[in-house]
PDB file of N, CA and C in Angstrom:
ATOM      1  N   UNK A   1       0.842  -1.165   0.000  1.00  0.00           N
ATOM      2  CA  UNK A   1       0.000   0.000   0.000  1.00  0.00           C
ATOM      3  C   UNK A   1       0.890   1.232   0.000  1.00  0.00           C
ATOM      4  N   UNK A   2       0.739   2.403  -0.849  1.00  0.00           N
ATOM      5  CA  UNK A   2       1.461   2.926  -1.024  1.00  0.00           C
ATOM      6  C   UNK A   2       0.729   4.599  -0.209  1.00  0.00           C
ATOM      7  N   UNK A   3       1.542   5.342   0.075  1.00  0.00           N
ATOM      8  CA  UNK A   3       1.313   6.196   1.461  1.00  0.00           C
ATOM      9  C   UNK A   3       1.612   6.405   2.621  1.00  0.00           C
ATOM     10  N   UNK A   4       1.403   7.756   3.007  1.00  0.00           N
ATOM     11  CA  UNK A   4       2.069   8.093   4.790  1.00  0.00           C
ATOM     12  C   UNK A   4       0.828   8.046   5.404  1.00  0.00           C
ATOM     13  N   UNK A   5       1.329   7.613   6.702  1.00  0.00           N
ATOM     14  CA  UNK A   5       0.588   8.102   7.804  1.00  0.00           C
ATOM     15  C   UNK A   5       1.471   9.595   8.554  1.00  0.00           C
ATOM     16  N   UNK A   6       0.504  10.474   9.343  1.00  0.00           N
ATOM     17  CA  UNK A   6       1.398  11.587   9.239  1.00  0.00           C
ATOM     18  C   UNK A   6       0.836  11.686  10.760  1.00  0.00           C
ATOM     19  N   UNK A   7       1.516  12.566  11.739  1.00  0.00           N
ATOM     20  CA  UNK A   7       1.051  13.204  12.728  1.00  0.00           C
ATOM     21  C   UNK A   7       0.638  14.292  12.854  1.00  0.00           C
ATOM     22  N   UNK A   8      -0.825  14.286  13.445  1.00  0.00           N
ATOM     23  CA  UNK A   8      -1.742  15.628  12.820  1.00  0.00           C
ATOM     24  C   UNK A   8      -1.918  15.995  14.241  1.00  0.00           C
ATOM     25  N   UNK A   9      -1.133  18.053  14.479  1.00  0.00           N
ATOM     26  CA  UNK A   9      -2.395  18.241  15.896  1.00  0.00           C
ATOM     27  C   UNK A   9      -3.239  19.216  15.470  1.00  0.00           C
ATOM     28  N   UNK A  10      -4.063  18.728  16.275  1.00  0.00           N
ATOM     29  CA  UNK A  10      -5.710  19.398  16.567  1.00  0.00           C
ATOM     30  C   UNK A  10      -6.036  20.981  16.638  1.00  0.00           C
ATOM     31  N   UNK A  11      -6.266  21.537  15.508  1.00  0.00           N
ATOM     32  CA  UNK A  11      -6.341  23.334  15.762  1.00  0.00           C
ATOM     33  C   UNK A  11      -7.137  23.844  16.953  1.00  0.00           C
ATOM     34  N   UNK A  12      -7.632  22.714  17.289  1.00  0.00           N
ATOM     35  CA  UNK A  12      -9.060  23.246  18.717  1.00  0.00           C
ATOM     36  C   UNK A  12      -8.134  22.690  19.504  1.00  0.00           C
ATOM     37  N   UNK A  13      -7.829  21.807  20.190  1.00  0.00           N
ATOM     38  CA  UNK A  13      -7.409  21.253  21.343  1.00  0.00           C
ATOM     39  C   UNK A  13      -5.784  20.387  21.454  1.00  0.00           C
ATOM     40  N   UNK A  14      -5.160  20.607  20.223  1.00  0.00           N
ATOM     41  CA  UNK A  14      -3.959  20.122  20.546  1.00  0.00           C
ATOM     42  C   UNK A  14      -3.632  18.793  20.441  1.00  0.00           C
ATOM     43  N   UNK A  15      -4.652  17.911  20.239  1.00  0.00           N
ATOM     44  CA  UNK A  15      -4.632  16.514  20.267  1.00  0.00           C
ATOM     45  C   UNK A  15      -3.611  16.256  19.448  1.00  0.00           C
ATOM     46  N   UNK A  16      -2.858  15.021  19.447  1.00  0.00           N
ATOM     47  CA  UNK A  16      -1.746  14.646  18.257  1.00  0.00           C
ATOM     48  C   UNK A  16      -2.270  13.264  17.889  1.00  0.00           C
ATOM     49  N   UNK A  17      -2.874  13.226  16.743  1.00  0.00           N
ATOM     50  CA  UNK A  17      -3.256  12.156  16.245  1.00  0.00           C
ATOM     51  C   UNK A  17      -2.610  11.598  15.005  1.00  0.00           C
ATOM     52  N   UNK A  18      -2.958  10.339  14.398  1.00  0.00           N
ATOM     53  CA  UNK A  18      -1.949   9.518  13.485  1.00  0.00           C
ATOM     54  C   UNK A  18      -3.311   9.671  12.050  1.00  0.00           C
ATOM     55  N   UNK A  19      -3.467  10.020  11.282  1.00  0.00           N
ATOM     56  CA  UNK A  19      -3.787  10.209   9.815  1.00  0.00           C
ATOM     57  C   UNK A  19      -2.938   9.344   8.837  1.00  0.00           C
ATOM     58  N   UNK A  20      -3.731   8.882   8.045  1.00  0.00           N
ATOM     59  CA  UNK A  20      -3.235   8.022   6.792  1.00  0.00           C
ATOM     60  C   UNK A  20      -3.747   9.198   5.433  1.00  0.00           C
ATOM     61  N   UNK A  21      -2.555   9.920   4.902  1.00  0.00           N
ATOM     62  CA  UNK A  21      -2.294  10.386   4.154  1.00  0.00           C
ATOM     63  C   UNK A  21      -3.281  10.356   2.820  1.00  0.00           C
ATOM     64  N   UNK A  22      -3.987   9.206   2.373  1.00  0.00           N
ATOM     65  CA  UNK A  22      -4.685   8.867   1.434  1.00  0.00           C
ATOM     66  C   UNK A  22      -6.106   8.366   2.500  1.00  0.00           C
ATOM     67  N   UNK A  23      -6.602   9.255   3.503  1.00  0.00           N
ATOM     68  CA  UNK A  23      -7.931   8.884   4.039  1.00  0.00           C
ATOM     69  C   UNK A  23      -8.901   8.546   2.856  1.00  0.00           C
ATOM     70  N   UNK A  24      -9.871   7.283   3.001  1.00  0.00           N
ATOM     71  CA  UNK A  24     -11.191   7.522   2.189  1.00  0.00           C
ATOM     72  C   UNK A  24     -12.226   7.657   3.013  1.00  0.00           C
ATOM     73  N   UNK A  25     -12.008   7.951   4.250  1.00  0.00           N
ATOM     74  CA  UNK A  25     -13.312   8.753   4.991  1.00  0.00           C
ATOM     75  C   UNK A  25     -12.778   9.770   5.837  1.00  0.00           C
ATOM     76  N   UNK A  26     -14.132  10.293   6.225  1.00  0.00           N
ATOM     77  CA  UNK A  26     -13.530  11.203   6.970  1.00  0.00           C
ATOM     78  C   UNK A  26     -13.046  11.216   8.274  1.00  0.00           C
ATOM     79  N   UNK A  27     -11.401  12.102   8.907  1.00  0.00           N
ATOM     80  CA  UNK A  27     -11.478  11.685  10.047  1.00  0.00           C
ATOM     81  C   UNK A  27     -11.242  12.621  11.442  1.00  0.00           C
ATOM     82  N   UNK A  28     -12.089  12.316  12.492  1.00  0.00           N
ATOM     83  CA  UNK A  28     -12.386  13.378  13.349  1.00  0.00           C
ATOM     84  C   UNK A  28     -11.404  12.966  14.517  1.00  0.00           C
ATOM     85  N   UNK A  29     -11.175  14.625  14.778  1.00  0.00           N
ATOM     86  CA  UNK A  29     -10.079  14.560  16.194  1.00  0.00           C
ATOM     87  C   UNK A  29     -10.816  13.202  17.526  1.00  0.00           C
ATOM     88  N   UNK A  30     -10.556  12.467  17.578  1.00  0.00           N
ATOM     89  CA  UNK A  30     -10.459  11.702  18.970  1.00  0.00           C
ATOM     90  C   UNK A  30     -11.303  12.114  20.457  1.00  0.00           C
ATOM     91  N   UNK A  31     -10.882  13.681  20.493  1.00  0.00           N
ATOM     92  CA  UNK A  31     -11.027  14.377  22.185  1.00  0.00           C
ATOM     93  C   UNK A  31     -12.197  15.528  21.561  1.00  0.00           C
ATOM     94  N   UNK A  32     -11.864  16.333  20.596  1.00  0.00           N
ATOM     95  CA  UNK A  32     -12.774  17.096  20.490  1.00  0.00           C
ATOM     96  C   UNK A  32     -14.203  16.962  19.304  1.00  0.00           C
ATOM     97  N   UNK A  33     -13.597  15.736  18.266  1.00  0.00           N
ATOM     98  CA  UNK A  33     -14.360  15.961  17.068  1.00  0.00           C
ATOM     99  C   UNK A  33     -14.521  16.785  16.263  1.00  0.00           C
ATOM    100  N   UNK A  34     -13.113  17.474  16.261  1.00  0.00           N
ATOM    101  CA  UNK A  34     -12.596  18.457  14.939  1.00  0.00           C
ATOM    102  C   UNK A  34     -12.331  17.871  13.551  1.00  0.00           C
ATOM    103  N   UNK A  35     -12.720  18.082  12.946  1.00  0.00           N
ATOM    104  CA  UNK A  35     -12.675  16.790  11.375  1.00  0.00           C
ATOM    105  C   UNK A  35     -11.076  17.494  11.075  1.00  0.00           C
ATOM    106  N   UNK A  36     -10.192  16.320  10.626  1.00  0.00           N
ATOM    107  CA  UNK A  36      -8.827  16.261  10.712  1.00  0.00           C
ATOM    108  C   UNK A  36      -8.321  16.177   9.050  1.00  0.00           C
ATOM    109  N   UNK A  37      -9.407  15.437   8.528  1.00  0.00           N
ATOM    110  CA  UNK A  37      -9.120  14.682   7.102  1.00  0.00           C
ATOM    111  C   UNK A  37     -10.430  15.006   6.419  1.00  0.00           C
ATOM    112  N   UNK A  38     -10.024  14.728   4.881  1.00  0.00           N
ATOM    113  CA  UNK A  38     -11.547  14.945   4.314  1.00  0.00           C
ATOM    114  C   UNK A  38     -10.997  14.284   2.895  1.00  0.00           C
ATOM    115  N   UNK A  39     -11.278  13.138   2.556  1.00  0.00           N
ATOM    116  CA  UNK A  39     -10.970  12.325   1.742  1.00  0.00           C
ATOM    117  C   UNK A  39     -11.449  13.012   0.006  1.00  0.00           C
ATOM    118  N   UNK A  40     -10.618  13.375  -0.771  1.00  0.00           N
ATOM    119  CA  UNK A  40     -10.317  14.223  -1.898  1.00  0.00           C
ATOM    120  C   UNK A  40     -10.287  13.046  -2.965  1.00  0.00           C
ATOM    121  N   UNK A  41     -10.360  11.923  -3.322  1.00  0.00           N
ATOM    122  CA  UNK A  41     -10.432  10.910  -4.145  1.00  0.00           C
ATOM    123  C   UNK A  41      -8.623  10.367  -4.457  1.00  0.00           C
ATOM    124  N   UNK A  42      -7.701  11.623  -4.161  1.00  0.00           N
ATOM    125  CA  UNK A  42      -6.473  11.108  -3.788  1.00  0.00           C
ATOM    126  C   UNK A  42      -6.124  11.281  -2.466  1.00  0.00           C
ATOM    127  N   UNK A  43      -4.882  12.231  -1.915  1.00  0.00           N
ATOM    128  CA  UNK A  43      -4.046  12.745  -0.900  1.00  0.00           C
ATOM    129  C   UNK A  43      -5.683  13.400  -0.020  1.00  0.00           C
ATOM    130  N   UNK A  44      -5.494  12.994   0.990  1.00  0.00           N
ATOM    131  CA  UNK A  44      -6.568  13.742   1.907  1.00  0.00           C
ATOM    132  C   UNK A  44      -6.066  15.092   2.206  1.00  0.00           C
ATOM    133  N   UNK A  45      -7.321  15.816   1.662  1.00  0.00           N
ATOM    134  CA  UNK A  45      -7.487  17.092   2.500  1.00  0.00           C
ATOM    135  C   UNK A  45      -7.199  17.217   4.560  1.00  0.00           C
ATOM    136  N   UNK A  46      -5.923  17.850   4.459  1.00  0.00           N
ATOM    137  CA  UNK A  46      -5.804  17.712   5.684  1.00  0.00           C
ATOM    138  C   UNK A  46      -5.479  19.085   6.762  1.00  0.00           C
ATOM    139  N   UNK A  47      -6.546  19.201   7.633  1.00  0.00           N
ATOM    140  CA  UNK A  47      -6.851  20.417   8.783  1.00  0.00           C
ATOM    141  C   UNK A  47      -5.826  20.193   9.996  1.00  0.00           C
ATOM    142  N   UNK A  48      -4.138  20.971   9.812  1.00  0.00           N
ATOM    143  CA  UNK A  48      -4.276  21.094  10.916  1.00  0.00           C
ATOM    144  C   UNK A  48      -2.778  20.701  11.050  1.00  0.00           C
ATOM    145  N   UNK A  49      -1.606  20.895  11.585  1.00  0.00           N
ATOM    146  CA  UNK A  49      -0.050  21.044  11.700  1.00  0.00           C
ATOM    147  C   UNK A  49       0.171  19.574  11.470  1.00  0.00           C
ATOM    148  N   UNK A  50       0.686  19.430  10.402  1.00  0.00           N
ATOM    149  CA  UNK A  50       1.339  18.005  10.563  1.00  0.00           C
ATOM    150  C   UNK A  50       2.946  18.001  10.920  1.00  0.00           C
ATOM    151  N   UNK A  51       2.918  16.976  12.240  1.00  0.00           N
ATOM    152  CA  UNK A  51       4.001  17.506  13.269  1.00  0.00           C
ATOM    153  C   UNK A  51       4.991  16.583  12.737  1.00  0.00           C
ATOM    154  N   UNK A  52       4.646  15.626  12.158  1.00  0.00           N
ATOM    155  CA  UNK A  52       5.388  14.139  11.710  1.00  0.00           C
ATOM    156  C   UNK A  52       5.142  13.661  10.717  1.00  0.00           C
ATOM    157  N   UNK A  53       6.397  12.781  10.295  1.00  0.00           N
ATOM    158  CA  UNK A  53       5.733  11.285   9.118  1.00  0.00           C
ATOM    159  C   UNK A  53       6.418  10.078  10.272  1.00  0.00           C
ATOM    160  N   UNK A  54       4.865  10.031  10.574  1.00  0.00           N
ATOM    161  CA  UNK A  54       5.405   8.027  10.353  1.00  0.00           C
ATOM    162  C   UNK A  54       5.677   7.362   9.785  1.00  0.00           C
ATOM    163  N   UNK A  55       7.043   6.174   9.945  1.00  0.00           N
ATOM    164  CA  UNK A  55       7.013   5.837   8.754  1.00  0.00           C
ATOM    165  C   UNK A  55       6.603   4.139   9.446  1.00  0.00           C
ATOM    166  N   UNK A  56       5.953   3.200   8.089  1.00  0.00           N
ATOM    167  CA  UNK A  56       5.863   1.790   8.692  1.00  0.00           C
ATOM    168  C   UNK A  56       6.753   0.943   8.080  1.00  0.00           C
ATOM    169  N   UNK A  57       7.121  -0.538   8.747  1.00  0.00           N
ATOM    170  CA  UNK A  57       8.410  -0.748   8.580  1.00  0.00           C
ATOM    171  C   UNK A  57       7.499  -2.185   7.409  1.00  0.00           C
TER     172      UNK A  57
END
């Protein structure tokens, strides 16, 4: 599967959450339910400091 997961924080509350780069749904902060992702048919539309790349091994 080809793609990042990235570390996204939260413009409302700071949360640091893990996003997959190519979301096909949408995805909401964890703590507050700030929508994080918004699936674009490629690269997700993404709300919000991406602090990181994860990478998987």
């Amino acid at each position: 599967m080809a793609g990042n997961f990235y570390s996204v924080a939260c413009p409302d509350c700071e949360n640091e959450q893990i996003v997959f780069g190519k979301a096909a749904t949408e995805v909401a902060c964890a703590v507050c339910g700030h929508q994080l992702a918004t699936p674009t048919g490629g690269e997700a539309a993404i709300e919000g400091e991406i602090t990181d790349t994860v990478e998987a091994r």
